[in-house]
N, C-alpha and C. Protein backbone atom coordinates (compact mmCIF):
# COMPACT_ATOMS: atom_id res chain seq x y z
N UNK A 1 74.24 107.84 70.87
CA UNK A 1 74.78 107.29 72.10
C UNK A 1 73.68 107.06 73.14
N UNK A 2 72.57 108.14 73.36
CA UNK A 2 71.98 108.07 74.34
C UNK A 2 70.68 106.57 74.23
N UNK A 3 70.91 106.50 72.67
CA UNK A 3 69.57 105.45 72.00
C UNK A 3 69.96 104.00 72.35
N UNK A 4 71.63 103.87 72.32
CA UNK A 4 72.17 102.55 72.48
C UNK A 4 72.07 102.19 74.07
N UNK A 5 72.37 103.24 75.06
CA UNK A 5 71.92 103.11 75.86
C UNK A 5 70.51 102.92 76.65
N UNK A 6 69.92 103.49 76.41
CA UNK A 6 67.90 103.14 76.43
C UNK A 6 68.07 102.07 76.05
N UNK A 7 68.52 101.32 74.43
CA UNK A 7 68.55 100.14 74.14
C UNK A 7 69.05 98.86 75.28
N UNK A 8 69.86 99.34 76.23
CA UNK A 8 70.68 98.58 76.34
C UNK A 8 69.57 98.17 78.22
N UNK A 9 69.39 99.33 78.38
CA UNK A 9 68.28 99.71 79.86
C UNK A 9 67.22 98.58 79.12
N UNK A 10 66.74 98.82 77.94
CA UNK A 10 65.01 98.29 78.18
C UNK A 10 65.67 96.66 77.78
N UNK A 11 66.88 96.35 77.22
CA UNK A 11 67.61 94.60 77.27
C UNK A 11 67.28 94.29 78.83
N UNK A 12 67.98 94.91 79.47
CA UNK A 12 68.35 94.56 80.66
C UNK A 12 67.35 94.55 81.53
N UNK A 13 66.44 95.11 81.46
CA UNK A 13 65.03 95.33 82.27
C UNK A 13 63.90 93.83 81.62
N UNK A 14 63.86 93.49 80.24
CA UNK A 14 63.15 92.41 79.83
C UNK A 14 63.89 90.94 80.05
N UNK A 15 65.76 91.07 80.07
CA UNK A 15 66.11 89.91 80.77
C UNK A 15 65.97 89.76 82.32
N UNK A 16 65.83 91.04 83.12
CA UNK A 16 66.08 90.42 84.39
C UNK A 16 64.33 89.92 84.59
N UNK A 17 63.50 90.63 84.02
CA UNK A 17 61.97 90.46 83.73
C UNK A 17 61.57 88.43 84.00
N UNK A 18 62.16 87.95 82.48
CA UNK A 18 62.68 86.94 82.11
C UNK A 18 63.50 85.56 83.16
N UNK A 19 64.30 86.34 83.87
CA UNK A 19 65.44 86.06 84.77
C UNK A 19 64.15 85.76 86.18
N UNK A 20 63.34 86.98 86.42
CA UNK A 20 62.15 86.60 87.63
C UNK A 20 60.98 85.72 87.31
N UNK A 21 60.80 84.98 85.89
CA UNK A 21 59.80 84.50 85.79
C UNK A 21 60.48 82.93 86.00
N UNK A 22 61.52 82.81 85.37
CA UNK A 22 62.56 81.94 85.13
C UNK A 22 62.32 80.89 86.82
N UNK A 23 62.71 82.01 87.91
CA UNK A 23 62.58 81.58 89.03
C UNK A 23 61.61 81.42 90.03
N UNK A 24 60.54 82.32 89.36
CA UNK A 24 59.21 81.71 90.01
C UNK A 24 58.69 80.56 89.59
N UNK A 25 58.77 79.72 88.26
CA UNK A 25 58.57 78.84 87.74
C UNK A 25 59.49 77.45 88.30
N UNK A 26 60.26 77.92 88.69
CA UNK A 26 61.68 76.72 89.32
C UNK A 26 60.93 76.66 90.67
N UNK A 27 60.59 77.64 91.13
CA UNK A 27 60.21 77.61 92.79
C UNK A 27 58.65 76.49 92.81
N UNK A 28 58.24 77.20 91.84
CA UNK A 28 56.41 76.10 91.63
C UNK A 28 56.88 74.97 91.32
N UNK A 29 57.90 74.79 90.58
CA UNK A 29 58.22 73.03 90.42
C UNK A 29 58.89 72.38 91.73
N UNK A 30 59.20 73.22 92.21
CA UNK A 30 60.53 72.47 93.28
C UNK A 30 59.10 72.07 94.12
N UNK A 31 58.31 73.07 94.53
CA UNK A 31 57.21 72.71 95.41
C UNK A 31 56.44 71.76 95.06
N UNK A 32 55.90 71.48 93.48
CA UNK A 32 55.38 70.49 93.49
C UNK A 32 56.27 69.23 93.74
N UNK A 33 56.97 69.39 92.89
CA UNK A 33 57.80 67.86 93.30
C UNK A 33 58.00 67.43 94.90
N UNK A 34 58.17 68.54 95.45
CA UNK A 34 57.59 68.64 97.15
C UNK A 34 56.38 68.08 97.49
N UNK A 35 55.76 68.26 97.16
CA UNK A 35 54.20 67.50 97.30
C UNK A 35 54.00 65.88 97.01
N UNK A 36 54.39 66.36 95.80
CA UNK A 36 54.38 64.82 95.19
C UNK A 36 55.55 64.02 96.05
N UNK A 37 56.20 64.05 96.59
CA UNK A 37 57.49 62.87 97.39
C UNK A 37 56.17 62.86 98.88
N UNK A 38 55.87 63.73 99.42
CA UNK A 38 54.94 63.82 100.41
C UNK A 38 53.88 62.71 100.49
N UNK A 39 53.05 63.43 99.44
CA UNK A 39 52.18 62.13 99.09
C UNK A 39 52.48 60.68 98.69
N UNK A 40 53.54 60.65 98.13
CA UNK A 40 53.99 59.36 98.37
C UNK A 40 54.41 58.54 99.18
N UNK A 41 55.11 59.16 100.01
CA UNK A 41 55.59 58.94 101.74
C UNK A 41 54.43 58.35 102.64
N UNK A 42 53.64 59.16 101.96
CA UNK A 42 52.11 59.06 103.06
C UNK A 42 51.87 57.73 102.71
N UNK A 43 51.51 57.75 101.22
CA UNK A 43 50.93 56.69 100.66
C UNK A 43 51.65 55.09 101.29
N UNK A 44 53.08 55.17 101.15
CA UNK A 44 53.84 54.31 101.28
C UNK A 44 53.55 53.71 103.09
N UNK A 45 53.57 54.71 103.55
CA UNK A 45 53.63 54.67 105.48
C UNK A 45 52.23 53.91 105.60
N UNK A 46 50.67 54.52 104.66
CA UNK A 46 50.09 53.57 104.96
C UNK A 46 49.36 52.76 104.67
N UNK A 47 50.11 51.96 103.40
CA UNK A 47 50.27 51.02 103.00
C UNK A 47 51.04 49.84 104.00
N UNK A 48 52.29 50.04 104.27
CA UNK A 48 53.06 49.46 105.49
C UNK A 48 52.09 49.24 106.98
N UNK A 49 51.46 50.17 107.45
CA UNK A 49 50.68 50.49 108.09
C UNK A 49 49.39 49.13 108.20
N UNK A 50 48.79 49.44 107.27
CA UNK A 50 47.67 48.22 107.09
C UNK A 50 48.69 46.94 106.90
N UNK A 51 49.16 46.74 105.99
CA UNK A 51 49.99 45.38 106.22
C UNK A 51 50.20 44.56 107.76
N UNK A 52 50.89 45.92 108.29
CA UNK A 52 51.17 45.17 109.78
C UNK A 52 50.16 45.09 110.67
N UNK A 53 48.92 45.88 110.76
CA UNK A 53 47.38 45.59 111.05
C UNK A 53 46.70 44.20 110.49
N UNK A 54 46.88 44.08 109.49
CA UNK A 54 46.84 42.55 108.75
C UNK A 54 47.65 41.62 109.55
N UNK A 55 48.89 41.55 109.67
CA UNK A 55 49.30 40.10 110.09
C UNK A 55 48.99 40.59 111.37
N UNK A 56 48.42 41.69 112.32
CA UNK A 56 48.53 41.51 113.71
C UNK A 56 47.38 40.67 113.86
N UNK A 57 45.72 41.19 113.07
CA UNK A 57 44.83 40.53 112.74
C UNK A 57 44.81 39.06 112.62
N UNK A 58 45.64 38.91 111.48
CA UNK A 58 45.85 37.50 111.31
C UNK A 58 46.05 36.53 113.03
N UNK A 59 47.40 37.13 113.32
CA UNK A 59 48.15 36.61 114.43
C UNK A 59 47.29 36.37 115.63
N UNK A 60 46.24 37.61 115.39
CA UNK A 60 45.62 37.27 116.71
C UNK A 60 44.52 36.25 116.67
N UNK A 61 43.63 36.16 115.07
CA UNK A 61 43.01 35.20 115.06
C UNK A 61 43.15 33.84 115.01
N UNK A 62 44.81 33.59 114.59
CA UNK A 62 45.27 32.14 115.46
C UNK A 62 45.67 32.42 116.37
N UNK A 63 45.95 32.58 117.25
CA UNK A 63 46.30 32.74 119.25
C UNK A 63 44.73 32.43 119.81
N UNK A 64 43.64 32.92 119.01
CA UNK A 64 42.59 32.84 119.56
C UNK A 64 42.27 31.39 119.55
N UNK A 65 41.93 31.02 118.45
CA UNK A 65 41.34 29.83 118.06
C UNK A 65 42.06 28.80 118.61
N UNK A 66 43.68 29.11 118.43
CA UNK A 66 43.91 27.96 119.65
C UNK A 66 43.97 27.72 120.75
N UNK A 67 44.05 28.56 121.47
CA UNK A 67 43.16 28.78 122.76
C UNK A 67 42.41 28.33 123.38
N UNK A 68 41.27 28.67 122.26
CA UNK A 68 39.87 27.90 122.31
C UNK A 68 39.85 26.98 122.10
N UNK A 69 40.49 26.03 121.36
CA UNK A 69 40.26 24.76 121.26
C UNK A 69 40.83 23.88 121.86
N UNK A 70 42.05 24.90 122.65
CA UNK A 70 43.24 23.79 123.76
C UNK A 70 41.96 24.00 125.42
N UNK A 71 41.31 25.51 125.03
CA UNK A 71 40.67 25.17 126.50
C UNK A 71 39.62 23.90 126.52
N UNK A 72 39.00 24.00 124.88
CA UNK A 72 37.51 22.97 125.16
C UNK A 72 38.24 21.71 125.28
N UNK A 73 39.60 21.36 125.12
CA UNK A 73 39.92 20.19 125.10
C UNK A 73 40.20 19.72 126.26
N UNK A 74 40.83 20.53 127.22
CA UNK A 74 40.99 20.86 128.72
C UNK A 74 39.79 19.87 129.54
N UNK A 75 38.35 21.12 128.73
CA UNK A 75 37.61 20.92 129.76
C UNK A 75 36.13 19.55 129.74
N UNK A 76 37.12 18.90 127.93
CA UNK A 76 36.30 17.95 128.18
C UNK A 76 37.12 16.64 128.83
N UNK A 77 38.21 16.73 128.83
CA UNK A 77 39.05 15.75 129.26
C UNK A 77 38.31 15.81 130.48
C-alpha cells in the first residue's frame, strides 16, 4: 500500500514537473510571437513613413519648379 502510494507521489511530482515546463515554453512562445508582430508593426509604420516623405519630396519639388519658372516668366515679361 505504502509503495503504490510513493508510486503515485513521484507520478504526480514528474507530471506537475512536466505540467511547469509545458508552461514556461507556452510563455517563451507567446513572447516571441510578441516580438515578432512588434517588429513588424515597426517595420510596416516605417515603411508607410518613408513613402509619405517621398511624395512630400516629390510634391515639393514640383511646387518649386513651378514657381520658379512662373516667377522667371513674370520677370521677363
Amino acid at each position: 500500500m505504502e509503495q503504490g502510494i510513493d508510486q503515485f507521489e513521484v507520478a504526480f511530482e514528474q507530471e506537475a514537473a512536466l505540467e511547469r515546463q509545458r508552461r514556461a515554453q507556452l510563455r517563451q512562445r507567446a513572447a516571441a510571437r510578441s516580438r515578432a508582430r512588434e517588429i513588424q508593426s515597426t517595420e510596416k509604420r516605417g515603411t508607410v513613413g518613408f513613402g509619405l516623405l517621398l511624395v512630400a519630396l516629390t510634391l515639393t519639388v514640383v511646387v518649386v519648379t513651378v514657381v520658379m519658372f512662373e516667377t522667371l516668366a513674370w520677370l521677363m515679361a
